[in-house]
C-alpha atoms as a PDB file:
ATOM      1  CA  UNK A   1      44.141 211.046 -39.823  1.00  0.00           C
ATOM      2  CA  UNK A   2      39.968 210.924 -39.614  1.00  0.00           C
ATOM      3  CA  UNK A   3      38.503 212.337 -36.587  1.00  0.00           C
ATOM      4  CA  UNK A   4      35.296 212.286 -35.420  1.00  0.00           C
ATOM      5  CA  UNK A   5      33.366 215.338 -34.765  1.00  0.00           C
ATOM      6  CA  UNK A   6      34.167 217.351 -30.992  1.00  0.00           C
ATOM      7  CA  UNK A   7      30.812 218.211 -29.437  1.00  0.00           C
ATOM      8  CA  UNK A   8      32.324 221.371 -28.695  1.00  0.00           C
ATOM      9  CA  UNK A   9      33.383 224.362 -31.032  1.00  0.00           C
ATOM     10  CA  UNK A  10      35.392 227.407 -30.196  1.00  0.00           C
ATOM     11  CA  UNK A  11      34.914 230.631 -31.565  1.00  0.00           C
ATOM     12  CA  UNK A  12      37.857 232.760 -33.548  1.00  0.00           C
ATOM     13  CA  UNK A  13      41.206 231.787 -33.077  1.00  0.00           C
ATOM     14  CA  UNK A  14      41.213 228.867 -30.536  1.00  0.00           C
ATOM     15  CA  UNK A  15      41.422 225.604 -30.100  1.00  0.00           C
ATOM     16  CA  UNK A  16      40.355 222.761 -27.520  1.00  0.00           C
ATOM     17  CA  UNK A  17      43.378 221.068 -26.289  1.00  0.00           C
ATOM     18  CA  UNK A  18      43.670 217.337 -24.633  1.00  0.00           C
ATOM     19  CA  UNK A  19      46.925 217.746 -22.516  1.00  0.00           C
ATOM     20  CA  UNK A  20      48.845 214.255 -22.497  1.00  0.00           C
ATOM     21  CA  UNK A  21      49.079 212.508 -18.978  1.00  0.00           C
ATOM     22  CA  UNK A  22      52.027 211.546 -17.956  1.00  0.00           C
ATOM     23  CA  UNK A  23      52.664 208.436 -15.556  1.00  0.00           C
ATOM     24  CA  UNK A  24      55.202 209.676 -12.825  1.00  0.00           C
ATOM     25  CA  UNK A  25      56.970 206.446 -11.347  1.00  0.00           C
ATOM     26  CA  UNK A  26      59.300 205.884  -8.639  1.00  0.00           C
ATOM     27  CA  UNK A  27      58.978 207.816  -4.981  1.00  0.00           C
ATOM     28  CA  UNK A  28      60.503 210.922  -5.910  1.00  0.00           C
ATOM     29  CA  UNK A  29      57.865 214.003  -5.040  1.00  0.00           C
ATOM     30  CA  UNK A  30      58.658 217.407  -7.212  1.00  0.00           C
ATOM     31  CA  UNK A  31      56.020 220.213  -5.720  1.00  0.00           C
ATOM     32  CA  UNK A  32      53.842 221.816  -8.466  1.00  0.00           C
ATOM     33  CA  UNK A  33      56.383 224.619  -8.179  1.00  0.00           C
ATOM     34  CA  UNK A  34      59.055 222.827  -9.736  1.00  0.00           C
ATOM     35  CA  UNK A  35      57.294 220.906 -12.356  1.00  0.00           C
ATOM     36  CA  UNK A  36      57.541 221.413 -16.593  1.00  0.00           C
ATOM     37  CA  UNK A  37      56.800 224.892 -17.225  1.00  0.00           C
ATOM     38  CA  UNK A  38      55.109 223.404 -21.102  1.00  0.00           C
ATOM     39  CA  UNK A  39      53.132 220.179 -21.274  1.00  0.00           C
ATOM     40  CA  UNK A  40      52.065 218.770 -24.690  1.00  0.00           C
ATOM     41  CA  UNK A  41      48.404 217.817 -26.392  1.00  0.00           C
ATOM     42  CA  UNK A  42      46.645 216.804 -28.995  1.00  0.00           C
ATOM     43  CA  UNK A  43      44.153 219.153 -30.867  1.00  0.00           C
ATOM     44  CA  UNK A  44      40.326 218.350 -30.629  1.00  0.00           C
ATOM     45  CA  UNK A  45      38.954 221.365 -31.996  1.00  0.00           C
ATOM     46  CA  UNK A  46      39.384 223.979 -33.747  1.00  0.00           C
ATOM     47  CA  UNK A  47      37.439 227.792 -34.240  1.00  0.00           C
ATOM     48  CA  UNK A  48      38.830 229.392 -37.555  1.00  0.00           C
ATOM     49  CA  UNK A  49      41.257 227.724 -39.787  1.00  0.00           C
ATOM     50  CA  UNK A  50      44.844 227.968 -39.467  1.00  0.00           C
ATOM     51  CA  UNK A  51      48.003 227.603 -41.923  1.00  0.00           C
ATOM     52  CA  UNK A  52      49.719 225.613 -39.777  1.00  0.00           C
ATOM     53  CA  UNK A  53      47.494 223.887 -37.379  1.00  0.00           C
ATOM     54  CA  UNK A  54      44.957 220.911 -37.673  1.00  0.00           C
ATOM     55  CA  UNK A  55      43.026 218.701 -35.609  1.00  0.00           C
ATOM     56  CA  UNK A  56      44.987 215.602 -34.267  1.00  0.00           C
ATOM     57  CA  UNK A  57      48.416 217.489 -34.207  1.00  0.00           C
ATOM     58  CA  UNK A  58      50.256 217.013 -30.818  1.00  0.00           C
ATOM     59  CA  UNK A  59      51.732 220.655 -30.061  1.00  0.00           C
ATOM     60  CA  UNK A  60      53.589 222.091 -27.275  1.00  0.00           C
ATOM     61  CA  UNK A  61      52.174 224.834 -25.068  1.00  0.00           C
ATOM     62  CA  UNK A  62      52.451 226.573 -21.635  1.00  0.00           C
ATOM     63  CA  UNK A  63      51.145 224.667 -18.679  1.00  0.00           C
ATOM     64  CA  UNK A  64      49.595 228.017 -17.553  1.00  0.00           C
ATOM     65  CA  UNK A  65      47.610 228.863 -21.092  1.00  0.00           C
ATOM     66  CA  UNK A  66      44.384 229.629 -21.810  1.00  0.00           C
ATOM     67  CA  UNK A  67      41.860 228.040 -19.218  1.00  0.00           C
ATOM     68  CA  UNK A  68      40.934 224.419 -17.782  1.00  0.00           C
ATOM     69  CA  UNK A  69      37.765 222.671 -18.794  1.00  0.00           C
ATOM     70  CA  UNK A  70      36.304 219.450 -16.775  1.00  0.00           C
ATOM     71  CA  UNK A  71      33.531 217.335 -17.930  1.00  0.00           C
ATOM     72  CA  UNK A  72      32.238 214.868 -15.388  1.00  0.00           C
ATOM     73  CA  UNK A  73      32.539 211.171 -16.737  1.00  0.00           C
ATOM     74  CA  UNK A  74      30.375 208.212 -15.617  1.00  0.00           C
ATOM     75  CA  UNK A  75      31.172 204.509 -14.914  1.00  0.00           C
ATOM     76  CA  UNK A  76      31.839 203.829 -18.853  1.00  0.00           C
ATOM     77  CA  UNK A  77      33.908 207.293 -19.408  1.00  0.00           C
ATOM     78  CA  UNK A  78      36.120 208.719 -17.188  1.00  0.00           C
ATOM     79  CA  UNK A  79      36.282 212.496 -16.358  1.00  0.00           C
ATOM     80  CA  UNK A  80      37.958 214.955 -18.768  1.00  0.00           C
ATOM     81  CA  UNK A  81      39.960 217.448 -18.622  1.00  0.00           C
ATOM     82  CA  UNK A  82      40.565 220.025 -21.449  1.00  0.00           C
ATOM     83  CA  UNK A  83      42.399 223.268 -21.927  1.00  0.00           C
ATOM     84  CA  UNK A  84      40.891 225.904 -24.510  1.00  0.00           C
ATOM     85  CA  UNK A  85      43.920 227.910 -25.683  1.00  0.00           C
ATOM     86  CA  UNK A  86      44.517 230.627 -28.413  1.00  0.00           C
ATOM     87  CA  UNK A  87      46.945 229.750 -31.441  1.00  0.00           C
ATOM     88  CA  UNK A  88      48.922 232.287 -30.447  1.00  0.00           C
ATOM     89  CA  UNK A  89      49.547 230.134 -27.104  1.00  0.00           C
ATOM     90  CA  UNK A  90      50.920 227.072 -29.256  1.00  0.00           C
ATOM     91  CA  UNK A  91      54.618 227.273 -28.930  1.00  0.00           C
ATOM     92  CA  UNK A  92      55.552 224.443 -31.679  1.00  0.00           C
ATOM     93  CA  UNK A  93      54.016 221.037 -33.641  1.00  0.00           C
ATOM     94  CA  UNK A  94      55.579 217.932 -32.367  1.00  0.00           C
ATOM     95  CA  UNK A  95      56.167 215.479 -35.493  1.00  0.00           C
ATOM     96  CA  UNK A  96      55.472 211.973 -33.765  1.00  0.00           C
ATOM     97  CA  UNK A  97      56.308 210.374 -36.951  1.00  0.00           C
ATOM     98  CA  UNK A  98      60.320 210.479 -36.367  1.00  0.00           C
ATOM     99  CA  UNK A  99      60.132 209.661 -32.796  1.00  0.00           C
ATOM    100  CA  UNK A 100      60.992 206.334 -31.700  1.00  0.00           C
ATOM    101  CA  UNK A 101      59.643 204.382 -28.783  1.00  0.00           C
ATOM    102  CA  UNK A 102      61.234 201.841 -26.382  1.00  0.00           C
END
């Protein structure tokens, strides 16, 4: 997998994170209370190397690590919204290539 370039890099042992968005259908309301405790992403960028981790890997990580970034879009690109997390924060890898799809 090729990537381009992130315009941002962190320092040390994190990474910049692109959670997934879910679509939520059907009128059923869950408070933020009761929602998944771990959401998924892909990886952006990365500060040192790691053994295990690249960029473009989707991993699983707490909803609650590390800290939220937001980067105001305009009428071509929407908004953003990143998470910058340590690799100590990545629970698992998530091997898309096995999954199937309906």
């Amino acid at each position: 997998m090729t990537t381009k370039p992130f315009f941002l890099t962190p320092l040390g042992n994190r990474c910049i994170v692109k959670p997934d968005e879910f679509e939520h259908k059907g009128r059923i309301i869950i408070p933020d209370k009761a929602k998944h405790k771990t959401t998924t992403g892909r990886i952006l960028a990365m500060g040192e190397p790691h053994e295990k981790l690249q960029v473009g890997l989707r991993v699983l990580f707490d909803m609650f690590s590390g800290g939220e970034m937001g980067f105001q879009g305009d009428e071509t690109n929407p908004d953003i919204h990143l998470r910058h997390i340590s690799y100590d924060e990545i629970i698992g890898i998530i091997n898309d290539e096995g999954v199937k799809t309906k």
